[in-house]
C-alpha atoms as a PDB file:
ATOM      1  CA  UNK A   1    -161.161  76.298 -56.721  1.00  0.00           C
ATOM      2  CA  UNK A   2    -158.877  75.104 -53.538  1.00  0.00           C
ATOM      3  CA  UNK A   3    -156.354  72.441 -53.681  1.00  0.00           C
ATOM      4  CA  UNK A   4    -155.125  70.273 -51.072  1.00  0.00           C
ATOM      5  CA  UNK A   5    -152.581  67.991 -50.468  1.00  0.00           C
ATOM      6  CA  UNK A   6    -153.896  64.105 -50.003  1.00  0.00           C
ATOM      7  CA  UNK A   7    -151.941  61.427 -49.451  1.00  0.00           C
ATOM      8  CA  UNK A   8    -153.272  57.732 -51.056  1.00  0.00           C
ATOM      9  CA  UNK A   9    -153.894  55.650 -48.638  1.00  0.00           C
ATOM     10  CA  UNK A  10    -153.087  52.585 -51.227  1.00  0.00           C
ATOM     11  CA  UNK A  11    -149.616  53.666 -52.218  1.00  0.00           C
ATOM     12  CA  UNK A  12    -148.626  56.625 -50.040  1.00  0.00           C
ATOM     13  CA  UNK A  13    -147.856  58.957 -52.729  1.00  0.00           C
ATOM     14  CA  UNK A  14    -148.654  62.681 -51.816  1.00  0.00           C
ATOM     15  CA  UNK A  15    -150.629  64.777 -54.933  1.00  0.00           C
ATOM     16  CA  UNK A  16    -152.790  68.029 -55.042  1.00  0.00           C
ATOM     17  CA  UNK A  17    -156.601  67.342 -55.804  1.00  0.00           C
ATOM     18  CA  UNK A  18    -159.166  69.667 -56.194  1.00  0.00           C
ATOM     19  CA  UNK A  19    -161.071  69.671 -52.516  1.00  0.00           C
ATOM     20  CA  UNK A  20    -164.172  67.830 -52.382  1.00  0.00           C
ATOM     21  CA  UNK A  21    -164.162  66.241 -55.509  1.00  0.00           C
ATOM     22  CA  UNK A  22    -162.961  62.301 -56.792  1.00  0.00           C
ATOM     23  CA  UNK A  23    -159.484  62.874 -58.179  1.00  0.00           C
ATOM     24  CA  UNK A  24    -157.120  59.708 -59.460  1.00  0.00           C
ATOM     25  CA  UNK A  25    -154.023  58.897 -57.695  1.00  0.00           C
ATOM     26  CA  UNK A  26    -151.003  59.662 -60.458  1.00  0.00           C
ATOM     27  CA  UNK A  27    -148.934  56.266 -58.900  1.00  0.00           C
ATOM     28  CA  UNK A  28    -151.071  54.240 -58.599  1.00  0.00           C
ATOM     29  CA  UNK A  29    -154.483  54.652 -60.397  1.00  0.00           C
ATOM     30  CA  UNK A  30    -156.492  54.520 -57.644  1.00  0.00           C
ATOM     31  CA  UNK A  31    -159.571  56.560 -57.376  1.00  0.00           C
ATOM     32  CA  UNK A  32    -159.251  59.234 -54.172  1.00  0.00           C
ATOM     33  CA  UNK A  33    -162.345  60.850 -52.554  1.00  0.00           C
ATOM     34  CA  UNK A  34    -160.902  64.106 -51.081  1.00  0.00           C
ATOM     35  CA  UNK A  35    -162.657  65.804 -48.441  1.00  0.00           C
ATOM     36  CA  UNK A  36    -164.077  69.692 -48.579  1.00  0.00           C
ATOM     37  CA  UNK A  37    -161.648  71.903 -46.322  1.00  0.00           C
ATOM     38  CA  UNK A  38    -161.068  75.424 -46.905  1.00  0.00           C
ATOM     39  CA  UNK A  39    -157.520  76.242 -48.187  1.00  0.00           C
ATOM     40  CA  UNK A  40    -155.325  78.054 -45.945  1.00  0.00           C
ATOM     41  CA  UNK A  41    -154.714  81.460 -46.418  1.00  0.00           C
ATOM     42  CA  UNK A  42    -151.333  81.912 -46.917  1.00  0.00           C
ATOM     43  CA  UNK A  43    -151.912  79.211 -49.533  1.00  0.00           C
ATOM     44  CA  UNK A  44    -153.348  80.668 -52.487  1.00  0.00           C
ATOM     45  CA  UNK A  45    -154.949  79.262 -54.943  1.00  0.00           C
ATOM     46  CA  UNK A  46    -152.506  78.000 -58.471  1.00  0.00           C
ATOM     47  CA  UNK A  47    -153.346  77.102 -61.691  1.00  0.00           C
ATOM     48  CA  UNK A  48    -153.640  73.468 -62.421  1.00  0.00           C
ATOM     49  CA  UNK A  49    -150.308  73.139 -64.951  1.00  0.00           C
ATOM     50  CA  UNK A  50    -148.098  74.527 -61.893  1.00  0.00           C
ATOM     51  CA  UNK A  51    -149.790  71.519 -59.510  1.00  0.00           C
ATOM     52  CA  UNK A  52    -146.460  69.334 -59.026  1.00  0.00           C
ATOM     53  CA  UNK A  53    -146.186  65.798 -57.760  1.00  0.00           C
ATOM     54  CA  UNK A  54    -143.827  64.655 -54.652  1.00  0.00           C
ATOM     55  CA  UNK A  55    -142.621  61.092 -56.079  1.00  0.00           C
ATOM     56  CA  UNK A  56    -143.971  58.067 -53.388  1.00  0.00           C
ATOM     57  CA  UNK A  57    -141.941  57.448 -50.456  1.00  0.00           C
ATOM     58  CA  UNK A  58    -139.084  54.499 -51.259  1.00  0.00           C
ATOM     59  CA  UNK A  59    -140.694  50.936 -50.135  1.00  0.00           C
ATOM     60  CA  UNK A  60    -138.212  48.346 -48.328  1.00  0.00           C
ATOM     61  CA  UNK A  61    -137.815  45.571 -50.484  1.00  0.00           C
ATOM     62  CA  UNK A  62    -137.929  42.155 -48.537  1.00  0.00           C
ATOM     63  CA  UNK A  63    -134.918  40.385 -47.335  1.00  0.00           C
ATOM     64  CA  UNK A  64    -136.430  36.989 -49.153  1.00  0.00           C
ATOM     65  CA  UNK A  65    -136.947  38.859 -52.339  1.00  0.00           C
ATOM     66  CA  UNK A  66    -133.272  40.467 -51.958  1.00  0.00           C
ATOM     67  CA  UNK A  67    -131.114  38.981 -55.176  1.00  0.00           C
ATOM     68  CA  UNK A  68    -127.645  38.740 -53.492  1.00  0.00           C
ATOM     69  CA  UNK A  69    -124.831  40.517 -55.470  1.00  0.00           C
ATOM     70  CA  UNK A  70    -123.198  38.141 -57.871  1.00  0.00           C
ATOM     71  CA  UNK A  71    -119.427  38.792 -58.325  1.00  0.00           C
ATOM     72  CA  UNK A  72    -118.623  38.684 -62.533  1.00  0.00           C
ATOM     73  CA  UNK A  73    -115.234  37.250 -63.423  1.00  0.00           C
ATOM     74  CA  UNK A  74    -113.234  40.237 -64.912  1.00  0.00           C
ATOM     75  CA  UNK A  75    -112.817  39.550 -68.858  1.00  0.00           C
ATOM     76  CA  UNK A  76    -109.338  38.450 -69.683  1.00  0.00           C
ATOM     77  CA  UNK A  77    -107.608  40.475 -71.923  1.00  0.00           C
ATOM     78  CA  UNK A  78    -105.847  38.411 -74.740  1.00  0.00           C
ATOM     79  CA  UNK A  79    -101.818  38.580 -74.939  1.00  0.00           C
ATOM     80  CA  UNK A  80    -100.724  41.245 -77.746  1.00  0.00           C
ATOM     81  CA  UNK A  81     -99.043  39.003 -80.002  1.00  0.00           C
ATOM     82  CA  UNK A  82     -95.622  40.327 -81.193  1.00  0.00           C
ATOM     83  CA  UNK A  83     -95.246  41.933 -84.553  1.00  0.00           C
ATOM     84  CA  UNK A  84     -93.412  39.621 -86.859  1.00  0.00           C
ATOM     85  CA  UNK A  85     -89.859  41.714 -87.333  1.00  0.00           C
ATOM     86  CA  UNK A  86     -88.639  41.816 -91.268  1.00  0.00           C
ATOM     87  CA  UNK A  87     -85.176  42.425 -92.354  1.00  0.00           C
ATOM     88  CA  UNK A  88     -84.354  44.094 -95.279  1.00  0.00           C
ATOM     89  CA  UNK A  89     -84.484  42.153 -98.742  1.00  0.00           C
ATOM     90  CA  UNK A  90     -87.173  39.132 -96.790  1.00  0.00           C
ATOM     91  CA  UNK A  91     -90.330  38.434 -97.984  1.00  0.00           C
ATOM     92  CA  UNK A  92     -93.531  38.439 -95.724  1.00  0.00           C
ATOM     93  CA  UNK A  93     -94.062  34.627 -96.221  1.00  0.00           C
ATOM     94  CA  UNK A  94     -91.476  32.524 -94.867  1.00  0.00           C
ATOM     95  CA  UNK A  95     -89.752  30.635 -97.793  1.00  0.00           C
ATOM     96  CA  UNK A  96     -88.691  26.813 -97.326  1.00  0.00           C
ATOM     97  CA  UNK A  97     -85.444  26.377 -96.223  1.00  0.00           C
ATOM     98  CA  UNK A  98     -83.154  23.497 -97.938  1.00  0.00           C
ATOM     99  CA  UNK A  99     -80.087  21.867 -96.916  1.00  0.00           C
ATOM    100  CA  UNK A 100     -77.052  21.898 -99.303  1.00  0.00           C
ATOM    101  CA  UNK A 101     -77.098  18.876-100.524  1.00  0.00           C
ATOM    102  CA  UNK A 102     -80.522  18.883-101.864  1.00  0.00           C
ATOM    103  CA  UNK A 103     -79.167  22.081-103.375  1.00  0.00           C
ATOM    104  CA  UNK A 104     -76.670  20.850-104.852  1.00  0.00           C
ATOM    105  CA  UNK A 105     -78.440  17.645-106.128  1.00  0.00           C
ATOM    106  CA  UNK A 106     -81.113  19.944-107.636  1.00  0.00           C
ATOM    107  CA  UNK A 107     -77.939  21.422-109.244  1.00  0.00           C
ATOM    108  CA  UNK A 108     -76.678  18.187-110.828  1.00  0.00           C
ATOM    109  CA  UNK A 109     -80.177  17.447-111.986  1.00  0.00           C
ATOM    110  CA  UNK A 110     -80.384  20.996-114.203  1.00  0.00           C
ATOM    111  CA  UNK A 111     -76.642  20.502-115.201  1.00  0.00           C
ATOM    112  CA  UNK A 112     -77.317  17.385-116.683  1.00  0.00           C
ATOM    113  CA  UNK A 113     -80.198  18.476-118.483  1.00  0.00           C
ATOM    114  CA  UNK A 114     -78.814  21.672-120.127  1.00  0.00           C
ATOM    115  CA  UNK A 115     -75.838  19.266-121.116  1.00  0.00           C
ATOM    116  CA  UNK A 116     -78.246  17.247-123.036  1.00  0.00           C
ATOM    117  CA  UNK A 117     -79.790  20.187-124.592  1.00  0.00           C
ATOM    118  CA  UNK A 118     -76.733  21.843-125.815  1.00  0.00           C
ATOM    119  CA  UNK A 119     -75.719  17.573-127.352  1.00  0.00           C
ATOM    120  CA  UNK A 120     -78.685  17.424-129.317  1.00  0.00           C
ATOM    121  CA  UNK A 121     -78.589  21.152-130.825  1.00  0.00           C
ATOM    122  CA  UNK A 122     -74.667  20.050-131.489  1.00  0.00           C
ATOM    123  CA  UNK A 123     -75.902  16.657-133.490  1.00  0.00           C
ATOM    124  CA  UNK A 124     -78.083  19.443-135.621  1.00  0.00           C
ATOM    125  CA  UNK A 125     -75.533  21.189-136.388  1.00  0.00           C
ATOM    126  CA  UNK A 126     -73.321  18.512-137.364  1.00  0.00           C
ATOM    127  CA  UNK A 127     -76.397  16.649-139.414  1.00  0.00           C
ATOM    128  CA  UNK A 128     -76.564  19.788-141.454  1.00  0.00           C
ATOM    129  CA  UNK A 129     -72.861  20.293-142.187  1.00  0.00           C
ATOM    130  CA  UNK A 130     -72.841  16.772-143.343  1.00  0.00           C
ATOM    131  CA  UNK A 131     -76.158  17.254-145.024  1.00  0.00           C
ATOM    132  CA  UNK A 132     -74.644  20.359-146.774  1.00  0.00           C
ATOM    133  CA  UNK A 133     -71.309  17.923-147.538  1.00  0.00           C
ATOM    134  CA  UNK A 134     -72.912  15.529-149.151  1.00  0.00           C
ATOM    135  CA  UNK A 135     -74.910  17.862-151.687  1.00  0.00           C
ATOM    136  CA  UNK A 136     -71.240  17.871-152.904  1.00  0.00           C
ATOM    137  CA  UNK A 137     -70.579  14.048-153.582  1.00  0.00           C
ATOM    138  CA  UNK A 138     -74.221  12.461-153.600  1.00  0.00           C
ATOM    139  CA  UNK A 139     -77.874  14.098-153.343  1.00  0.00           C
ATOM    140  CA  UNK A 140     -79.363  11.193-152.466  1.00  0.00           C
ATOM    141  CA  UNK A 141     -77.607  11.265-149.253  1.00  0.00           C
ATOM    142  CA  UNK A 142     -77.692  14.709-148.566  1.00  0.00           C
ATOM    143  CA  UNK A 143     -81.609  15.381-149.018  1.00  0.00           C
ATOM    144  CA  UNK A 144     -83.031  13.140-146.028  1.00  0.00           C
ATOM    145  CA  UNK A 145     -79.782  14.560-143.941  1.00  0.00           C
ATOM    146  CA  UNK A 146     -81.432  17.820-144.443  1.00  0.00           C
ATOM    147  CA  UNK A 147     -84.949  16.941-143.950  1.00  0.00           C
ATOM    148  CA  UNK A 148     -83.680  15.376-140.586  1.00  0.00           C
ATOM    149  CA  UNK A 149     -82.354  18.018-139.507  1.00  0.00           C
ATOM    150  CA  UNK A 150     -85.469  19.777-140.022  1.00  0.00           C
ATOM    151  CA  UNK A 151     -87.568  17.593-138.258  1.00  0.00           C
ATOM    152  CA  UNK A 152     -85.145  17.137-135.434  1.00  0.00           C
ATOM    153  CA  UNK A 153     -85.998  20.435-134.668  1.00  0.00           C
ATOM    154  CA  UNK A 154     -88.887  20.092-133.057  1.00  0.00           C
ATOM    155  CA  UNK A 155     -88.541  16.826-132.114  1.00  0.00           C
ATOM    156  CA  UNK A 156     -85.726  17.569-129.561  1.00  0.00           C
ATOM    157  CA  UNK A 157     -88.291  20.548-128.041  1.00  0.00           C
ATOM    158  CA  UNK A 158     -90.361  17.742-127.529  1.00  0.00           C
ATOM    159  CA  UNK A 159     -87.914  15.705-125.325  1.00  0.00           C
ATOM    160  CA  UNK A 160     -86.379  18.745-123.693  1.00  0.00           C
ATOM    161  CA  UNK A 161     -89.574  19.596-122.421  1.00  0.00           C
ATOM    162  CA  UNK A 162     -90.365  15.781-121.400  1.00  0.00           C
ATOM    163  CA  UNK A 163     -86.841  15.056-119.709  1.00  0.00           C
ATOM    164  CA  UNK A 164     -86.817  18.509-117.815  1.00  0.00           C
ATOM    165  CA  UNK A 165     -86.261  17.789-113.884  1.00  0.00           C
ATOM    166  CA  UNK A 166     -88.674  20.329-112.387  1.00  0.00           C
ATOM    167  CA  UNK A 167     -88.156  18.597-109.023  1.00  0.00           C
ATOM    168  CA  UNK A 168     -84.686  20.168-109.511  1.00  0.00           C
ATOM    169  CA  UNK A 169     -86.420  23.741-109.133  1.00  0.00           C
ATOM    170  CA  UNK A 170     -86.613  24.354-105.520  1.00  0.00           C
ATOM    171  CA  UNK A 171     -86.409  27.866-105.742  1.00  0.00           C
ATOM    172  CA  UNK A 172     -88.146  29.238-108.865  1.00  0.00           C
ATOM    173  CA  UNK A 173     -90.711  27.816-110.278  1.00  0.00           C
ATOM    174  CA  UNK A 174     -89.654  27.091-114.394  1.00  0.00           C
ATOM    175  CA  UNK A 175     -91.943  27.389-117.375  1.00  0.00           C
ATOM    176  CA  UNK A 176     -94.420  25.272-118.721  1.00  0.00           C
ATOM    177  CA  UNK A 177     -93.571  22.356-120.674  1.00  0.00           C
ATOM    178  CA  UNK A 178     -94.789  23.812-123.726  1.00  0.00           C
ATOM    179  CA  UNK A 179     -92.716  26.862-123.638  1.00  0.00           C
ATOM    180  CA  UNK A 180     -90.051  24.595-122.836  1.00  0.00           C
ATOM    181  CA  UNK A 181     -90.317  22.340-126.197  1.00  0.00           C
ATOM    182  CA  UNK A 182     -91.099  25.867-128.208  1.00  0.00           C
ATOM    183  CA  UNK A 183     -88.068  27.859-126.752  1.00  0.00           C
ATOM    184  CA  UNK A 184     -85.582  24.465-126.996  1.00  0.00           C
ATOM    185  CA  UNK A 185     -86.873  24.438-131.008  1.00  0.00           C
ATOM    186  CA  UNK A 186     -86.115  27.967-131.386  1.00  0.00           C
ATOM    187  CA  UNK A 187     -82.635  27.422-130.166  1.00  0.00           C
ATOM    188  CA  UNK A 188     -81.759  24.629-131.899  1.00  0.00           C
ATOM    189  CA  UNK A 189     -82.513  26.159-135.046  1.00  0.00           C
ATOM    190  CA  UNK A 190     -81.126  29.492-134.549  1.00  0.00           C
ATOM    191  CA  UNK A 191     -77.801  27.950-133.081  1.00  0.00           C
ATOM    192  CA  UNK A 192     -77.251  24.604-135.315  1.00  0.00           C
ATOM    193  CA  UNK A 193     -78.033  26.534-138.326  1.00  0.00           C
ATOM    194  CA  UNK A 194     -74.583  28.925-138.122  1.00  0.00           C
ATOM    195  CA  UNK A 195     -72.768  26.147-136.488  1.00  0.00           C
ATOM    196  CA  UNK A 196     -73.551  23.809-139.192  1.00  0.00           C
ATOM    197  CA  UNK A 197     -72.410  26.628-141.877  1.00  0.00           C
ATOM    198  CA  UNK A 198     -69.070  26.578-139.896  1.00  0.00           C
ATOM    199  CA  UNK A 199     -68.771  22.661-139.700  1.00  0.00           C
ATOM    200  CA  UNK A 200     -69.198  22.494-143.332  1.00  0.00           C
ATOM    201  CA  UNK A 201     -66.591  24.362-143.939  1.00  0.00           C
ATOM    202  CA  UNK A 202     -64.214  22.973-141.882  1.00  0.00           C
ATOM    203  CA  UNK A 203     -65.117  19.749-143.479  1.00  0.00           C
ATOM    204  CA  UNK A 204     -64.830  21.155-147.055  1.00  0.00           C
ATOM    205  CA  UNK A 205     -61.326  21.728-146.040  1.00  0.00           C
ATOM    206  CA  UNK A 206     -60.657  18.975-145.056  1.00  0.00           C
ATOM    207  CA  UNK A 207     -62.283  16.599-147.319  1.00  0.00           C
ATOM    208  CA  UNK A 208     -62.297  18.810-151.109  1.00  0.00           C
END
């Protein structure tokens, strides 16, 4: 078995086929007749798996059919962005800034309010002492003072918690209404109760 090299006459490629028999081109699939010469002696004869290819010989592609190189625009790198800088003691979210006089309105507002508080839980008291007084000269009198003073109770929770300026609040945000009225009824009772003790006395004093 001799091999020789051919060269396709289709393509150009160079391959070893077997002399004298059809063989297939391996670029381009055409079918080769090779013609019957006798090796040459210095080139023996080598197993098929060793036969290697020579690759086909570069074509020229045509000026027409030439893409011309296109120039991309370089991708623009966005600006780093500076890191916000923190002080000590600041929060990450910028908190609103107000001028003093809305400060100090806001101020007023709360001032106000707390005096009203503290008025009613002083008209408890005093109810009571006089409530207390006049078991002493007439129980007519000095039932309903009591039961008023009772019910005042949480009836002045009620109108702390409806009269509260929340607008006044600009920098913490205050309980709920209803915690309001509850902790206002609390108060009242815990405070006018002891005060009222006290007034009576004072008026016993005075009066007896």
């Amino acid at each position: 078995m001799a091999f020789i090299t051919y060269t396709c006459p289709q393509c150009g490629g160079q391959s070893q086929v077997e002399a004298g028999k059809d063989a297939m081109c391996p670029y381009c699939a055409r079918v080769i007749d090779a013609p019957a010469v006798m090796p040459e002696p210095q080139g023996a004869a080598f197993a098929q798996k060793d036969v290697q290819f020579a690759p086909p010989p570069a074509q020229a592609v045509p000026p027409m059919l030439q893409k011309p190189a296109q120039a991309y625009p370089q991708a623009v790198q966005p600006a780093a962005m500076p890191a916000p800088q923190m002080q000590q003691g600041q929060f990450a979210m910028q908190q609103p800034q107000y001028s003093q006089a809305q400060l100090a309105q806001a101020h007023k507002k709360r001032r106000s309010w707390k005096i009203m508080n503290w008025s009613m839980i002083g008209i408890q008291a005093l109810t009571l002492a006089l409530g207390i007084f006049m078991d002493e000269v007439s129980t007519s009198l000095s039932v309903p003072m009591i039961l008023t003073w009772l019910l005042s109770q949480p009836a002045c929770g009620v109108i702390s918690a409806m009269m509260r300026p929340d607008d006044a609040y600009l920098e913490k945000k205050p309980p709920s209404r209803v915690a309001q009225g509850f902790l206002q009824a609390i108060l009242g009772l815990s405070i006018s109760a002891p005060v009222g003790g006290i007034l009576f006395a004072i008026i016993e004093a005075l009066f007896l």
